[in-house]
N, C-alpha and C. Protein backbone atom coordinates (compact mmCIF):
# COMPACT_ATOMS: atom_id res chain seq x y z
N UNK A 1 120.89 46.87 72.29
CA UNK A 1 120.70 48.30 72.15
C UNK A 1 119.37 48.68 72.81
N UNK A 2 119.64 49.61 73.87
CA UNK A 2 118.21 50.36 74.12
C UNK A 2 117.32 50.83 73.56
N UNK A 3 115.86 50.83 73.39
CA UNK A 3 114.82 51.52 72.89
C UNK A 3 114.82 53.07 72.75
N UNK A 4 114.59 53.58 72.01
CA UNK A 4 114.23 55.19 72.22
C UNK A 4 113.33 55.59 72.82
N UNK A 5 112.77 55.58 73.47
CA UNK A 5 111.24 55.79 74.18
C UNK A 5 111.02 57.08 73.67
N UNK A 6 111.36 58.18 72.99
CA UNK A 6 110.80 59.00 72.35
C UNK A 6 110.88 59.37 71.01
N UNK A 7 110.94 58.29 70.79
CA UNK A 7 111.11 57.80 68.71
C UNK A 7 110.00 58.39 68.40
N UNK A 8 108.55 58.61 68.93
CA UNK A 8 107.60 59.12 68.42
C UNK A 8 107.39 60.32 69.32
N UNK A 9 106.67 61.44 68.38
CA UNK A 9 106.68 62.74 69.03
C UNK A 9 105.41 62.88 69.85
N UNK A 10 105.68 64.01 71.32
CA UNK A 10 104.70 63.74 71.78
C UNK A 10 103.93 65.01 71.85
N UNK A 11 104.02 65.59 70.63
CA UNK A 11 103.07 67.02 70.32
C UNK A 11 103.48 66.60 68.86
N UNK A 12 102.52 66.97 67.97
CA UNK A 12 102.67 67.52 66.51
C UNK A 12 103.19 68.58 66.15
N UNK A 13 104.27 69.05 65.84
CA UNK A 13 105.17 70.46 65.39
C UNK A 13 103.57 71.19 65.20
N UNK A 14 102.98 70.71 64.16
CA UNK A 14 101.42 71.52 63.97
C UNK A 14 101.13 72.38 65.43
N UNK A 15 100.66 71.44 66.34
CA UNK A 15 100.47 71.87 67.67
C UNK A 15 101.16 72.80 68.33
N UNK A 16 102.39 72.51 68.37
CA UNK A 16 103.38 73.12 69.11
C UNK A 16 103.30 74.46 68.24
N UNK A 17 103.21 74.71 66.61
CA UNK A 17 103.31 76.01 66.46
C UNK A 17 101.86 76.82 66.70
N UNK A 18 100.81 76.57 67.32
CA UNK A 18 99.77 77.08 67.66
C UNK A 18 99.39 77.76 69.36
N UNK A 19 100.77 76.98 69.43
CA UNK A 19 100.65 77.32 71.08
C UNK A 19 101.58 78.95 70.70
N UNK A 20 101.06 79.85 71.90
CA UNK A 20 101.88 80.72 72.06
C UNK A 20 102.82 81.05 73.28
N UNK A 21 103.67 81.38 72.82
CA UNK A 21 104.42 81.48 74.11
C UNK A 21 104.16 82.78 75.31
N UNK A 22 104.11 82.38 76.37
CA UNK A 22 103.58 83.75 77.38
C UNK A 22 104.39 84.51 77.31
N UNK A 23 103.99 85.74 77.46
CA UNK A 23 104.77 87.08 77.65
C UNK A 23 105.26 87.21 78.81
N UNK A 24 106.54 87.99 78.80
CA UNK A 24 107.16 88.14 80.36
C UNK A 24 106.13 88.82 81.23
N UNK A 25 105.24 89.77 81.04
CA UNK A 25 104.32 89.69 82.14
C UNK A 25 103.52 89.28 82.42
N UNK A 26 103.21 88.07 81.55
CA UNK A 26 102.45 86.57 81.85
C UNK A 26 103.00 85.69 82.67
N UNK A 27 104.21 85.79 82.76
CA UNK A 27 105.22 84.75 83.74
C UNK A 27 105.72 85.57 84.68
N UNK A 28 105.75 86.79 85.33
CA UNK A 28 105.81 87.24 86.46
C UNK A 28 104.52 87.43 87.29
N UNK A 29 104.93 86.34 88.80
CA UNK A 29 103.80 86.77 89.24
C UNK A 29 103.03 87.88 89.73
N UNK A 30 102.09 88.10 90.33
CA UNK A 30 101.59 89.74 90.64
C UNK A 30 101.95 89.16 92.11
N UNK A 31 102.20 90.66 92.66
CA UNK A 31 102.75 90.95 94.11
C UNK A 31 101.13 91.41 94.74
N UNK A 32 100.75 90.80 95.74
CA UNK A 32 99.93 91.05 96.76
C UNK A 32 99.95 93.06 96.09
N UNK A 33 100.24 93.99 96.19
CA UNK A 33 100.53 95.09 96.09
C UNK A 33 99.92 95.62 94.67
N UNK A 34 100.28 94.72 93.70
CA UNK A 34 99.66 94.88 92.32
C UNK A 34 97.73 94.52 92.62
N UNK A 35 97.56 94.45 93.63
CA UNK A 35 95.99 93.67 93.29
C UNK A 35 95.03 95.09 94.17
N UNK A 36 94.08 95.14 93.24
CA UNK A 36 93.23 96.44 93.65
C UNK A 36 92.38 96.27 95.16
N UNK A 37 93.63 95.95 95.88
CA UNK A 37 92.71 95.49 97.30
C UNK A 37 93.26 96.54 98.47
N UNK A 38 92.40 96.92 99.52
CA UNK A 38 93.01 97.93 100.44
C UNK A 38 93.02 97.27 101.77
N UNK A 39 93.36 96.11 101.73
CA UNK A 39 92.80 95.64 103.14
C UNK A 39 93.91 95.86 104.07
N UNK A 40 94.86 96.63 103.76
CA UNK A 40 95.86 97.18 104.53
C UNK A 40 95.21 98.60 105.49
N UNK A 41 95.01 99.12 104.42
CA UNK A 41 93.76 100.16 105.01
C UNK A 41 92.74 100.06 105.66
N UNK A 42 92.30 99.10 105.10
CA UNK A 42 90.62 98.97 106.22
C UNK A 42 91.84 98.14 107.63
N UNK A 43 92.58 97.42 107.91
CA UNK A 43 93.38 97.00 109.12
C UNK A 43 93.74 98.31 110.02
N UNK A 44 94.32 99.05 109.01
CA UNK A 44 94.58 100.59 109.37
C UNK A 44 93.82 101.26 110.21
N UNK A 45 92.63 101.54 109.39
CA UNK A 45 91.21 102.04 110.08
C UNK A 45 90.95 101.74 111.29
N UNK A 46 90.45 100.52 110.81
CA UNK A 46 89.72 99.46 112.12
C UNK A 46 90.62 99.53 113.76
N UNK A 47 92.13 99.24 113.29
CA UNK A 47 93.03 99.34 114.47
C UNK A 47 93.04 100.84 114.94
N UNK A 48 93.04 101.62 114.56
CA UNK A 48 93.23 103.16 114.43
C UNK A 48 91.68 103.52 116.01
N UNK A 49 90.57 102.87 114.86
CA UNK A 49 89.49 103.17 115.62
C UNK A 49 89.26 102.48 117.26
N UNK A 50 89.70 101.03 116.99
CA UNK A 50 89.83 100.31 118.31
C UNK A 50 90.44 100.99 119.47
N UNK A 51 91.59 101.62 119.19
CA UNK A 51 93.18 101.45 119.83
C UNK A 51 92.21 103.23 120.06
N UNK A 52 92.04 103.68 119.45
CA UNK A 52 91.63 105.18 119.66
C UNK A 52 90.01 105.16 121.03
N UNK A 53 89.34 104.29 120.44
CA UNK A 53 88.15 104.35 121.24
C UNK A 53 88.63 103.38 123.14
N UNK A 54 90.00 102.77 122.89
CA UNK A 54 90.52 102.16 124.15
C UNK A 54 91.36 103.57 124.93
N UNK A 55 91.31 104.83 124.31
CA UNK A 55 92.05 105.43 124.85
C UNK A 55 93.87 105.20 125.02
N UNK A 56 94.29 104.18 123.58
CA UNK A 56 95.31 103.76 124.34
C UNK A 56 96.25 104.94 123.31
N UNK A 57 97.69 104.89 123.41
CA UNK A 57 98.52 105.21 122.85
C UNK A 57 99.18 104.26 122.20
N UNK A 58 100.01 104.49 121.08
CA UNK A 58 100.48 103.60 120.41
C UNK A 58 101.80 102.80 121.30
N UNK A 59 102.43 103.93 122.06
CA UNK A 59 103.01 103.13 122.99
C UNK A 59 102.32 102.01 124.10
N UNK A 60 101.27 102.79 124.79
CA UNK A 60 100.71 101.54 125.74
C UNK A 60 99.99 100.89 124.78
N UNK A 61 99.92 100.44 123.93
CA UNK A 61 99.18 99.08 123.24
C UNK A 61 100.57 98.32 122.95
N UNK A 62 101.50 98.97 123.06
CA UNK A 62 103.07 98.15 122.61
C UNK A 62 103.13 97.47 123.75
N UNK A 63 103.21 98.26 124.65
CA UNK A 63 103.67 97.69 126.05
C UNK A 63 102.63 96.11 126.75
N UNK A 64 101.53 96.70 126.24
CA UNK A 64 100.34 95.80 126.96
C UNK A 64 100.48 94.29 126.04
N UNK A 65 100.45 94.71 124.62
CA UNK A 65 100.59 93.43 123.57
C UNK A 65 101.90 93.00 123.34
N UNK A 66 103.36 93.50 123.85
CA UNK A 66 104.18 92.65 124.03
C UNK A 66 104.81 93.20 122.13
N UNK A 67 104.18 93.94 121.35
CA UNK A 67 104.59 94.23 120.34
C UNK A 67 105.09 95.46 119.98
N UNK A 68 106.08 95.46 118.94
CA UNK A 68 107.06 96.50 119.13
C UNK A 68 106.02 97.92 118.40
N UNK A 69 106.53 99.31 119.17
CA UNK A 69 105.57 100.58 118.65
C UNK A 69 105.47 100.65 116.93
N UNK A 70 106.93 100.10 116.46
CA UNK A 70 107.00 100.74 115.52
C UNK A 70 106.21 99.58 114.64
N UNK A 71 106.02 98.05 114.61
CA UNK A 71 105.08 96.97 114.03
C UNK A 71 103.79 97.88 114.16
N UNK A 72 103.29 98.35 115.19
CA UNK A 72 101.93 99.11 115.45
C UNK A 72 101.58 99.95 114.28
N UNK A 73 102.97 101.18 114.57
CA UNK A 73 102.71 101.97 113.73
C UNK A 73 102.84 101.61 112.18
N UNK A 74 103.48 101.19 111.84
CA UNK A 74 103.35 100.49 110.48
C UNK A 74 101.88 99.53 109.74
N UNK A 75 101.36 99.61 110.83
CA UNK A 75 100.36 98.58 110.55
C UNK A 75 99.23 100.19 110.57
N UNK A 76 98.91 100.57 111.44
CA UNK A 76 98.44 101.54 111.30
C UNK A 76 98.54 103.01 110.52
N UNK A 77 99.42 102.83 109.72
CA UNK A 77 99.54 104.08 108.53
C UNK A 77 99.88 103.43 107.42
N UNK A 78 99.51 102.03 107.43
CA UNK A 78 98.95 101.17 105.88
C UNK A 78 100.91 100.69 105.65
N UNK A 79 101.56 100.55 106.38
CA UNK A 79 102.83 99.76 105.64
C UNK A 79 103.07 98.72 106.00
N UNK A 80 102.52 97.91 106.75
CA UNK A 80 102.62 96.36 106.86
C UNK A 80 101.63 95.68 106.83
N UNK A 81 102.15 94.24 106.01
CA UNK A 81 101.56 93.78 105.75
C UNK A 81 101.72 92.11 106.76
N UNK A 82 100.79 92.86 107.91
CA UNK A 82 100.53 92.16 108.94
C UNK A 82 99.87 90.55 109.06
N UNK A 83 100.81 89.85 109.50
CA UNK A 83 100.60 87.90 110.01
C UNK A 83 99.18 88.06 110.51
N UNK A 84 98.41 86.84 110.11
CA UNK A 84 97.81 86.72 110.92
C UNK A 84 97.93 86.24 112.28
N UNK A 85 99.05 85.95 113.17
CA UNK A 85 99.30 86.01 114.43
C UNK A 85 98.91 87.50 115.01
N UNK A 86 99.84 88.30 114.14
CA UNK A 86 99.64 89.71 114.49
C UNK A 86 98.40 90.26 114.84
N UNK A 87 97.30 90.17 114.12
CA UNK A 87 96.12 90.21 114.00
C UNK A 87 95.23 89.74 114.68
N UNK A 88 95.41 88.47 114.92
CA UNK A 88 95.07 87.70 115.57
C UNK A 88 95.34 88.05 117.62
N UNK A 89 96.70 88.48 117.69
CA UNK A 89 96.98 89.06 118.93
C UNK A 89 96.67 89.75 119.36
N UNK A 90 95.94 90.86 118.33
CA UNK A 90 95.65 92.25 118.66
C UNK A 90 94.13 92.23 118.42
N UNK A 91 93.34 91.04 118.12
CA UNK A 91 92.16 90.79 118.43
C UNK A 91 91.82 90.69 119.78
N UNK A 92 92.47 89.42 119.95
CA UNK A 92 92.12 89.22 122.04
C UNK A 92 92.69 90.14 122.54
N UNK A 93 93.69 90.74 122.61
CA UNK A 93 93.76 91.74 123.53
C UNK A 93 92.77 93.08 123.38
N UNK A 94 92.21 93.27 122.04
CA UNK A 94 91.27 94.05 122.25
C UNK A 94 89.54 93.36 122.76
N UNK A 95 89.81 92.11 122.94
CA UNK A 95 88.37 91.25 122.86
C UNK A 95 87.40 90.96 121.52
N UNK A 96 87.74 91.04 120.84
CA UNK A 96 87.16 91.42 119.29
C UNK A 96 87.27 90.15 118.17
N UNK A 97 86.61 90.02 117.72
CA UNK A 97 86.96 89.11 116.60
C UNK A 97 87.39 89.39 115.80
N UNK A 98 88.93 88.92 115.14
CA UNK A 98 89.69 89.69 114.06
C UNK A 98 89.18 90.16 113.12
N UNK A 99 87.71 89.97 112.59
CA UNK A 99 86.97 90.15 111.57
C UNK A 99 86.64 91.73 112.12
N UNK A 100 86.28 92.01 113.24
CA UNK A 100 86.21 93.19 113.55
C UNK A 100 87.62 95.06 113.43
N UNK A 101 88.17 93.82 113.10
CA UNK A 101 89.64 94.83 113.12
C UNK A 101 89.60 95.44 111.88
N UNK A 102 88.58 95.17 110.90
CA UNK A 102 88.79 95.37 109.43
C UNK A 102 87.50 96.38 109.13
N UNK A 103 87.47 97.20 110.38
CA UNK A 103 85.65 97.79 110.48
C UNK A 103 86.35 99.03 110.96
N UNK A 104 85.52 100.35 110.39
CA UNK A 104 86.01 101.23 110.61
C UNK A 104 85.37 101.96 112.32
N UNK A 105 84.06 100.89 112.15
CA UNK A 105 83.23 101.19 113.53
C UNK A 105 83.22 99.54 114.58
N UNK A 106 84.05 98.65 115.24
CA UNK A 106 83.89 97.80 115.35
C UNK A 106 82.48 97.44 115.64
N UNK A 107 81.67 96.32 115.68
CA UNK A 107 80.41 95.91 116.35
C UNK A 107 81.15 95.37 117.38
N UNK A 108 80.12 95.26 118.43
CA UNK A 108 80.01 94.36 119.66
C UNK A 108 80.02 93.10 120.32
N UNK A 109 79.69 92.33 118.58
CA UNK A 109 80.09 91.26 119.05
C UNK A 109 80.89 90.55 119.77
N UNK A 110 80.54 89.81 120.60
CA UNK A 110 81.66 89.34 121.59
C UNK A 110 82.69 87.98 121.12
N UNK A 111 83.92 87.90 121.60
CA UNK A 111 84.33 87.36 121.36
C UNK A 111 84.87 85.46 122.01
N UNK A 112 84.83 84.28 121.11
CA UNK A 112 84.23 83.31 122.12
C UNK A 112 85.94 83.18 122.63
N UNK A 113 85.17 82.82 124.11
CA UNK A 113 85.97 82.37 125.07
C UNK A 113 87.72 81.68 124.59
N UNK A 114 87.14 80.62 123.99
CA UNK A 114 88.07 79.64 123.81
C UNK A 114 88.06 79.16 122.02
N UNK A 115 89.13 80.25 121.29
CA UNK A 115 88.76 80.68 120.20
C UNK A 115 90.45 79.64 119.73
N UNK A 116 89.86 79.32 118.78
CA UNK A 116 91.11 78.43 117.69
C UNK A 116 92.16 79.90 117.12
N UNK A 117 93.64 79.14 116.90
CA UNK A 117 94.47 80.05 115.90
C UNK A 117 93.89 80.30 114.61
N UNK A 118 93.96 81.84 114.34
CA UNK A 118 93.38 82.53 113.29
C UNK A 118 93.80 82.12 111.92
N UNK A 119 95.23 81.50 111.87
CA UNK A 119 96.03 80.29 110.66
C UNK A 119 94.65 79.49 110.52
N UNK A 120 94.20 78.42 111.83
CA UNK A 120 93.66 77.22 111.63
C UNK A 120 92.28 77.53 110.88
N UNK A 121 91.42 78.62 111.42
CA UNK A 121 90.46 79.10 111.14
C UNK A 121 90.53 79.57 109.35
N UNK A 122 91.64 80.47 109.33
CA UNK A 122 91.31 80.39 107.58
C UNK A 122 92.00 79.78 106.78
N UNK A 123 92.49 78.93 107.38
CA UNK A 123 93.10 77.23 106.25
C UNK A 123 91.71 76.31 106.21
N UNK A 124 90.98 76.53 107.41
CA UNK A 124 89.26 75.73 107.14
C UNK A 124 88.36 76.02 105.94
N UNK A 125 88.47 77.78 106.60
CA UNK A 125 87.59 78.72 105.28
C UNK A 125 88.21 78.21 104.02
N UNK A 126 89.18 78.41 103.96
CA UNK A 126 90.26 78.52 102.35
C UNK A 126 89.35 76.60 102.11
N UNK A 127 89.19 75.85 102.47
CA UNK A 127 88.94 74.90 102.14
C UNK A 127 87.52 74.59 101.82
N UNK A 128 87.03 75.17 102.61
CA UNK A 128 85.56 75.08 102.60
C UNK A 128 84.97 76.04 101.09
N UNK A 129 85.89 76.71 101.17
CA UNK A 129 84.88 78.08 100.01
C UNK A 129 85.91 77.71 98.60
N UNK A 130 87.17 77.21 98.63
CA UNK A 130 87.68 76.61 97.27
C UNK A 130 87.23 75.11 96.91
N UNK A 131 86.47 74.14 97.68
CA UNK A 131 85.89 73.13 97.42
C UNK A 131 84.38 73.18 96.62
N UNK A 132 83.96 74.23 97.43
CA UNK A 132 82.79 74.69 96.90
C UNK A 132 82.37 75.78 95.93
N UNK A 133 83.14 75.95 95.40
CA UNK A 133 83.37 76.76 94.39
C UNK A 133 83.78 75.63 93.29
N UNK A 134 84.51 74.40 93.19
CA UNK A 134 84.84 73.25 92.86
C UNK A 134 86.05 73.67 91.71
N UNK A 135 86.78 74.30 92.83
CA UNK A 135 88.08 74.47 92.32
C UNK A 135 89.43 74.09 92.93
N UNK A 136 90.02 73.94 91.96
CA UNK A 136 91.51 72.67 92.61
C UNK A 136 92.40 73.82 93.13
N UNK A 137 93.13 73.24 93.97
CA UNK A 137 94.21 73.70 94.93
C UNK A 137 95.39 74.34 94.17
N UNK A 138 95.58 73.84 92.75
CA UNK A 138 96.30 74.38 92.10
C UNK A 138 95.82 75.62 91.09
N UNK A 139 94.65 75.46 90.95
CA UNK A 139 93.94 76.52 89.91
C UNK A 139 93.75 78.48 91.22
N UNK A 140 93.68 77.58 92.26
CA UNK A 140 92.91 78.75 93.11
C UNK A 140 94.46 79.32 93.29
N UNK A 141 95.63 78.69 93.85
CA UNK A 141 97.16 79.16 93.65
C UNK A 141 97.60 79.62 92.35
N UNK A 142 96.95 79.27 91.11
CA UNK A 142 98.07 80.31 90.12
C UNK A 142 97.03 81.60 89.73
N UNK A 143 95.89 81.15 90.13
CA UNK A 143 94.76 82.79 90.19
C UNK A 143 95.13 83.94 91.13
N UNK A 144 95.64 83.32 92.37
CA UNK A 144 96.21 84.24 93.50
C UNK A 144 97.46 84.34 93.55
N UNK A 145 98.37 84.10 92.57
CA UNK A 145 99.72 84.27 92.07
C UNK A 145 100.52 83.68 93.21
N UNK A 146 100.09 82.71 93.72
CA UNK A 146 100.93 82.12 94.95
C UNK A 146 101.90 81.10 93.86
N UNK A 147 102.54 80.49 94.81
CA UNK A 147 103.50 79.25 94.52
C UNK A 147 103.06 78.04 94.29
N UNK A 148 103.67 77.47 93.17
CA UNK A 148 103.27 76.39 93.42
C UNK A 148 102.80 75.16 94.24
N UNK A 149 101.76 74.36 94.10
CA UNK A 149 101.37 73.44 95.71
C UNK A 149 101.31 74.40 96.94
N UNK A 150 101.39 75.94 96.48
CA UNK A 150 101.64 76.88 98.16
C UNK A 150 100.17 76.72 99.13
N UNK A 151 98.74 76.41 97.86
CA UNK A 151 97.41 76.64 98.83
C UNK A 151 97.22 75.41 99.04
N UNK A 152 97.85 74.27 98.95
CA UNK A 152 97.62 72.60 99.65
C UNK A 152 98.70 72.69 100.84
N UNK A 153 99.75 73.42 101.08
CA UNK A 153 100.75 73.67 102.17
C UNK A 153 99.44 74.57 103.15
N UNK A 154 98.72 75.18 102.96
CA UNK A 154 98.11 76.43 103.85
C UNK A 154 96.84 75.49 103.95
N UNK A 155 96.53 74.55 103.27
CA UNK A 155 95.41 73.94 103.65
C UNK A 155 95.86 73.11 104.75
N UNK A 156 96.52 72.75 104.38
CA UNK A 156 97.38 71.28 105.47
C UNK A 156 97.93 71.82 106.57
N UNK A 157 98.89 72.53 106.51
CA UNK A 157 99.40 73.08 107.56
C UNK A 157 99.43 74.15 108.66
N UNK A 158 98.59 74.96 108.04
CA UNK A 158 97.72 76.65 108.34
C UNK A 158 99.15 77.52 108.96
N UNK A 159 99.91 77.76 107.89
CA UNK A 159 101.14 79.06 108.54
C UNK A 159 100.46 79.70 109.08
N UNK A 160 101.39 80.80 109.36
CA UNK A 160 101.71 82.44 109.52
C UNK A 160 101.20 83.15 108.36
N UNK A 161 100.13 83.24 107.91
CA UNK A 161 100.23 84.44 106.05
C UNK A 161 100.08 85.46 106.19
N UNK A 162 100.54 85.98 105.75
CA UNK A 162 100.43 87.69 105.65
C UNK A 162 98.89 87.99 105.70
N UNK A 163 98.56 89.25 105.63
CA UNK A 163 96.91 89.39 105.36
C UNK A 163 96.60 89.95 103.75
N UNK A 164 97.84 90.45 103.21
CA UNK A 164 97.64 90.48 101.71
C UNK A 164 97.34 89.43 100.44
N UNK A 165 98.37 88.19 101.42
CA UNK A 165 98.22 86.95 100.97
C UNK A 165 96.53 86.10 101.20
N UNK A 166 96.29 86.30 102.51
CA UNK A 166 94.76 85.97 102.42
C UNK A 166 93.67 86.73 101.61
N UNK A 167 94.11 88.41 101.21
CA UNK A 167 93.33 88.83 100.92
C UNK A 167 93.32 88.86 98.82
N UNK A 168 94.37 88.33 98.90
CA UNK A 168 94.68 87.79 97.44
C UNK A 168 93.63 86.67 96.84
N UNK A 169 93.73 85.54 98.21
CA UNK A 169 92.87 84.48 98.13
C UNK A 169 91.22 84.27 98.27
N UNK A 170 90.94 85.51 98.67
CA UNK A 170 89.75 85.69 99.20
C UNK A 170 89.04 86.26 97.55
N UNK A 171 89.73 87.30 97.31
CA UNK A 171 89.61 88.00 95.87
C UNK A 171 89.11 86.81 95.08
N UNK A 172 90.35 86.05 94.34
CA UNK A 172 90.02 84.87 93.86
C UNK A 172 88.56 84.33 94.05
N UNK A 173 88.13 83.78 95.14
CA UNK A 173 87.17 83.19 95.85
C UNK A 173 86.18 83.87 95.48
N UNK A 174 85.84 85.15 95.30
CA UNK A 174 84.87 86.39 95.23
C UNK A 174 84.15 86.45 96.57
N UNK A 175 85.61 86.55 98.00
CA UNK A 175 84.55 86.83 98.62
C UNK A 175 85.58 88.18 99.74
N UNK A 176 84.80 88.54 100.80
CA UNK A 176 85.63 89.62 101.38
C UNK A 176 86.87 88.96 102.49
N UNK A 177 87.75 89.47 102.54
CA UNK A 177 88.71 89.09 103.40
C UNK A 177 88.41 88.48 104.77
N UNK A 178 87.38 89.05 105.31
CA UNK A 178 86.52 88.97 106.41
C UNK A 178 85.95 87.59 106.64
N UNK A 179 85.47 86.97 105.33
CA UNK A 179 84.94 85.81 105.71
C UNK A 179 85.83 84.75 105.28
N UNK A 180 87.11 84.83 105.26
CA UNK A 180 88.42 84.00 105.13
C UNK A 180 88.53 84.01 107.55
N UNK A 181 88.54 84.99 107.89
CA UNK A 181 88.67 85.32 108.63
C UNK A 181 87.98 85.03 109.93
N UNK A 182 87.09 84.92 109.20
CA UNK A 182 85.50 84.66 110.52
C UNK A 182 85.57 82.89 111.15
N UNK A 183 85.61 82.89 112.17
CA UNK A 183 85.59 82.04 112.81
C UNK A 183 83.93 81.06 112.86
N UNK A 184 83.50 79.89 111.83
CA UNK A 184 82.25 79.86 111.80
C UNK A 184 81.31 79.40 112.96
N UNK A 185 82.11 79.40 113.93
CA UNK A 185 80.91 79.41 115.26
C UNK A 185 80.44 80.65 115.80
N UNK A 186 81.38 81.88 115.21
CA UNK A 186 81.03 82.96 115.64
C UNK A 186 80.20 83.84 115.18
N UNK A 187 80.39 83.85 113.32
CA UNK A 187 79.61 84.40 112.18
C UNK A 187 80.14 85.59 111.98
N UNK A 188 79.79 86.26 110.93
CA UNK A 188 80.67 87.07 110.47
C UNK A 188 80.27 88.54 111.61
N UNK A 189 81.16 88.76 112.10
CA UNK A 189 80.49 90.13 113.10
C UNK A 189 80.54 91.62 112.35
C-alpha cells in the first residue's frame, strides 16, 4: 500500500481561518487605463508639437514614416496606446530622442547616430532601476498588474510594449516614464 504523503496537514485549519480571502476587485487586475497616468497625453502633446513645429501634416508624416494617418491620429488625440516601435520610429524620423516626444517643448538634444531598439533600451532600464530598488521580478509584475513571469519575459527578451505598459512600470519604480525610456549614453534630454 502507498503512503499518503499528505496524512499531515500543511496549514493549521487555525491558520487557514485567519487568512482572508481577496475580494473580486483584489483579483482583477487594473488595466493600464485605471492608473492615474497621462502619458498618452504628454505623447499627444509632444507629437502634436514636433509634427506641428516640422510643418508637417498628419498626412505627410504618414507618407514620410511609412505609418498609417489614422495610427497618427489616434496617437495624437490621446487614443492609442502606442508600441514602443511606434515611438521609437517616430523618434528618428523626427531626429529626437524618444524621451523627447513626451515634452510639450522638445529640447535639442541631439540624437546618437547609431542608437539601440527602444524595447532593448528599456528592458536595460526596467533592470537596472528594479534591481536597485531590490525588488524581484515578480513583486515589480503583480504591483504593475502585469502577468505572471511577464517582467522576466521583458527583461530577457525586450518585446514590443505598449507605452501604458511601460508607464505602469515606471509608476511602480517611482520614476517618470522618460527615464524607462532614455537611452543611458544619451541622458535624459
Amino acid at each position: 500500500m502507498r503512503p499518503n504523503r499528505l496524512a499531515r496537514p500543511v496549514a493549521s485549519a487555525a491558520f487557514l481561518r485567519q487568512l482572508q480571502s481577496p475580494s473580486r476587485d483584489q483579483m482583477v487586475k487594473k488595466s493600464a487605463k485605471d492608473q492615474p497616468l497621462d502619458v498618452n497625453g504628454r505623447l499627444s502633446a509632444g507629437l502634436r508639437a514636433v509634427r506641428d513645429s516640422a510643418g508637417l501634416t498628419l498626412v505627410a508624416l504618414a507618407e514620410s514614416t511609412g505609418m498609417s494617418r489614422n495610427t497618427l491620429w489616434r496617437i495624437e488625440n490621446r487614443d492609442a496606446n502606442a508600441r514602443l516601435s511606434t515611438i521609437d520610429a517616430l523618434a528618428k524620423f523626427f531626429k529626437l530622442n524618444p524621451t523627447q516626444l513626451f515634452e510639450t517643448a522638445p529640447s535639442s538634444t541631439p540624437r546618437l547616430p547609431r542608437r539601440i531598439a527602444l524595447s532593448k533600451i528599456v528592458s536595460g532600464n526596467i533592470v537596472v532601476l528594479r534591481s536597485g530598488a531590490g525588488m524581484s521580478q515578480e513583486a515589480l509584475g503583480q504591483a504593475a498588474g502585469l502577468a505572471r513571469n511577464y517582467v522576466s519575459l521583458i527583461e530577457v527578451t525586450a518585446p514590443d510594449l505598449k507605452i501604458e505598459t511601460v508607464a505602469g512600470i515606471a509608476q511602480v519604480l517611482n520614476v517618470d516614464v522618460s527615464v524607462l525610456l532614455a537611452d543611458p549614453r544619451e541622458g535624459l534630454s
